[in-house]
Protein backbone atom coordinates (compact mmCIF):
# COMPACT_ATOMS: atom_id res chain seq x y z
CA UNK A 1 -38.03 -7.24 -110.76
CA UNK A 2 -40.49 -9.02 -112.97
CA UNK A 3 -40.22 -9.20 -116.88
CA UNK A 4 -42.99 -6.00 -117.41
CA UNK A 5 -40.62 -3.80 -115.33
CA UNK A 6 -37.67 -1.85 -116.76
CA UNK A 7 -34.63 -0.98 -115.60
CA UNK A 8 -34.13 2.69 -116.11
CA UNK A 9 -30.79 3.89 -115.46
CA UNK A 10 -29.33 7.93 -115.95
CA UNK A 11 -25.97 6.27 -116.78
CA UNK A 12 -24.47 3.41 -119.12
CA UNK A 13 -23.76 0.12 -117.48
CA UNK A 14 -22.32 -2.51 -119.35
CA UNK A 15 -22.06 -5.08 -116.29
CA UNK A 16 -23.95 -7.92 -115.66
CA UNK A 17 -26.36 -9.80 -118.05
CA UNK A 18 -25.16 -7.27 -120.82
CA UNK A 19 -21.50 -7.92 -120.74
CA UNK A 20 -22.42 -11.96 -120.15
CA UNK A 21 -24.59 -11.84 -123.78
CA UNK A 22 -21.95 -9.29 -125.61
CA UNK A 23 -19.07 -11.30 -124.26
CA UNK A 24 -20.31 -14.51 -125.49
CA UNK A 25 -21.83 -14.04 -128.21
CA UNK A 26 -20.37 -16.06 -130.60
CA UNK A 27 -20.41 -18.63 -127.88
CA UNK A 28 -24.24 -18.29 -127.89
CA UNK A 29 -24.04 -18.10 -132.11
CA UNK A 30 -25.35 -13.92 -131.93
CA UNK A 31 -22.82 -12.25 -133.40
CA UNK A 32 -24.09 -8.37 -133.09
CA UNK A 33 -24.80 -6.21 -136.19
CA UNK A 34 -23.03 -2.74 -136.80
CA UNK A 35 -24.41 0.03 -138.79
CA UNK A 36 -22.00 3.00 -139.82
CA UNK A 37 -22.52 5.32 -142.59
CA UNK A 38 -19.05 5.78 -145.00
CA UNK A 39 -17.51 9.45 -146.28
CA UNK A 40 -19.90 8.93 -149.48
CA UNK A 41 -22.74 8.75 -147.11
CA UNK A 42 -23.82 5.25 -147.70
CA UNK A 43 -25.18 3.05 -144.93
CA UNK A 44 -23.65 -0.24 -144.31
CA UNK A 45 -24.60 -3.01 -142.11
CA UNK A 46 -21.96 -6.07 -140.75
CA UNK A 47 -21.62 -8.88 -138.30
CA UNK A 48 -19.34 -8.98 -136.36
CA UNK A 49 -18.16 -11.46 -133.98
CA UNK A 50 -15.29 -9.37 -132.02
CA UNK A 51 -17.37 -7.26 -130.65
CA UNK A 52 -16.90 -7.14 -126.87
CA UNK A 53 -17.41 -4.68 -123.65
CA UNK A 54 -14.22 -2.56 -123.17
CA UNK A 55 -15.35 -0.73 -119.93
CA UNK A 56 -18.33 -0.23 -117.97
CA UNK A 57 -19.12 2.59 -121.08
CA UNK A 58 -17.79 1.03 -124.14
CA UNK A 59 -17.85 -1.42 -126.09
CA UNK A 60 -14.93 -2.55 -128.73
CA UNK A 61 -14.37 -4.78 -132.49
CA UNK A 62 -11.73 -5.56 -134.22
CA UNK A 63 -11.88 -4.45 -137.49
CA UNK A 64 -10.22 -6.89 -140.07
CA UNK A 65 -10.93 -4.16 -143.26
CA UNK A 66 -10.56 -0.98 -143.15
CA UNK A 67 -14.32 -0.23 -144.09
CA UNK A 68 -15.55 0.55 -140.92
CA UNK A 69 -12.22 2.44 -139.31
CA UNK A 70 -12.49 4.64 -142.05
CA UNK A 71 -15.97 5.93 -142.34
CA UNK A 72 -15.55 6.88 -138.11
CA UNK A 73 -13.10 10.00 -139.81
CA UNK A 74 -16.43 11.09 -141.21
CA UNK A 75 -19.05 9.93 -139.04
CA UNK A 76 -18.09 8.55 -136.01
CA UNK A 77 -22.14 7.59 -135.24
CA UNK A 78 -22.91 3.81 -134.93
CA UNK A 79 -25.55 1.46 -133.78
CA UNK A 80 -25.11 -2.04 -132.90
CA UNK A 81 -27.93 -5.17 -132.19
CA UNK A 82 -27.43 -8.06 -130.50
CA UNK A 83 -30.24 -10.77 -130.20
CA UNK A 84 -30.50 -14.38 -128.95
CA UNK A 85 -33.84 -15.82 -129.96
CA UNK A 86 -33.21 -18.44 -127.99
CA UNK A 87 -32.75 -16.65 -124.68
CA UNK A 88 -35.84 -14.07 -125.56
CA UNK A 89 -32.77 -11.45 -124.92
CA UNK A 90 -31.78 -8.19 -127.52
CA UNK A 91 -30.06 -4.91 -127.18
CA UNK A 92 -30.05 -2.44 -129.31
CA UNK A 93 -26.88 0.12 -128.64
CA UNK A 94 -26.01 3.50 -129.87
CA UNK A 95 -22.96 6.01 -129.38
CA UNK A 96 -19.86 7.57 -131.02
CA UNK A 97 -17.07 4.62 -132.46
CA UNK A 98 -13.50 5.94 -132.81
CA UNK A 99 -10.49 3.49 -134.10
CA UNK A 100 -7.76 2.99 -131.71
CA UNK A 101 -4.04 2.61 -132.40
CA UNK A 102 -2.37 2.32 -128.92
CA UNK A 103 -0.83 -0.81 -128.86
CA UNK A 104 -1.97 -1.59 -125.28
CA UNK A 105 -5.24 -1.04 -126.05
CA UNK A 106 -4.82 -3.09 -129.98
CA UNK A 107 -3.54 -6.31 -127.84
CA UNK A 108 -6.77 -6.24 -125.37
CA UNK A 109 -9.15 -6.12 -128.39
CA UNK A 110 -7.59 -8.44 -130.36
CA UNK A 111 -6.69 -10.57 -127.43
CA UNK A 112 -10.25 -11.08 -126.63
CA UNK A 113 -11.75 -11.65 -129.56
CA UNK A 114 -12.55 -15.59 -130.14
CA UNK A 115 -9.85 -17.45 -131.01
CA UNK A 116 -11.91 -18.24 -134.56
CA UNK A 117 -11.63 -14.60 -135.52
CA UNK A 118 -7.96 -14.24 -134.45
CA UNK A 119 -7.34 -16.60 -136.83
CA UNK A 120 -8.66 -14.49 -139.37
CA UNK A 121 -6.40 -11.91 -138.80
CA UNK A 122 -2.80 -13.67 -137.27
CA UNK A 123 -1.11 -10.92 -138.74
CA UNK A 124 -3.03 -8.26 -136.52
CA UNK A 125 -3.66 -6.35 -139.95
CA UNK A 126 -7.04 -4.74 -138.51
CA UNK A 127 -7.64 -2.08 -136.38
CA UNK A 128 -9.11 -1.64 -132.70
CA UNK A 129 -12.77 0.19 -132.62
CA UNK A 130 -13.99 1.60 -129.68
CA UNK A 131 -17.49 2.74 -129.01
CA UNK A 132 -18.07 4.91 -126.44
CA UNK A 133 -22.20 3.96 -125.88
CA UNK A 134 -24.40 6.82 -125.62
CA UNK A 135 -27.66 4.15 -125.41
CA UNK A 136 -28.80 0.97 -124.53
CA UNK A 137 -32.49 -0.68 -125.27
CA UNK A 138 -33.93 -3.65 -125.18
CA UNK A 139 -35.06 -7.03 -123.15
CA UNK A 140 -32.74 -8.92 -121.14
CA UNK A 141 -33.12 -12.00 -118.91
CA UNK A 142 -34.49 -9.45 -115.61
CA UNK A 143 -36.62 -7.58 -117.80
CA UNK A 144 -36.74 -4.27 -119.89
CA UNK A 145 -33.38 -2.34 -120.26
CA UNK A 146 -33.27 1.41 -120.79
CA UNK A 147 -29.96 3.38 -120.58
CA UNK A 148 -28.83 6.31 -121.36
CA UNK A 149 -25.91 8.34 -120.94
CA UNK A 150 -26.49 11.40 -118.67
CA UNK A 151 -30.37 10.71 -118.52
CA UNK A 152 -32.81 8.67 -118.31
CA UNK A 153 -34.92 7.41 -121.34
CA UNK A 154 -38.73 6.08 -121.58
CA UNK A 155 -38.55 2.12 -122.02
């Protein structure tokens, strides 16, 4: 596949070159961006550097306030960027966050989250996010990415 061709896809897939940038992204110095609107209806905007892929669907944060966990009672609609200048790669991703408070499920976020931002939180204060991803745009390394859950999208 050259770089002019995109990679349209009826279903999310968070494999590949996807979970290699989103998985080491702090490695790489990209922490993604979050946007979430709160109860009051104001739009914020964070790094993060927890933010990791869960499944082949979703993607996951640890939240160290309780900003974010809250607002997903009201509005549970996020979007998250990642870019790496450096690598010509970004992804824009959108879908529905919840907060999590399984402990199995607490342990795997936190427990892959870099070691720097475990040592933010040694207490495990936060909460677990999950996003279930409903989109996924951008460039990668093969090219144009266009997902979509259910059906496939324009590039």
């Amino acid at each position: 596949m050259d770089d002019h061709s995109a990679q349209l896809q009826a279903s999310i897939d968070l494999t590949g070159e996807i979970a290699d940038a989103v998985n080491s992204a702090m490695t790489r110095h990209a922490p993604l961006a979050i946007a979430y609107v709160d109860g009051d209806g104001r739009p914020h905007l964070s790094l993060r550097g927890t933010v990791q892929v869960y499944s082949d669907t979703e993607l996951a944060l640890w939240a160290r306030s309780a900003g974010l966990p809250d607002a997903l009672a009201s509005n549970p609609c996020v979007a998250l960027l990642y870019q790496d200048l450096a690598n010509h790669t970004l992804y824009q991703f959108t879908g529905r966050a919840r907060r999590v408070d399984d402990a199995d499920a607490r342990d795997r976020v936190y427990g892959a989250s870099p070691e720097h931002e475990r040592s933010q939180d040694p207490d495990r204060a936060g909460t677990a996010v999950i996003v279930e991803v409903d989109s996924v745009r951008g460039r990668g390394p093969n090219g144009v990415v266009a997902m979509t859950a259910g059906h496939t999208v324009d590039p």
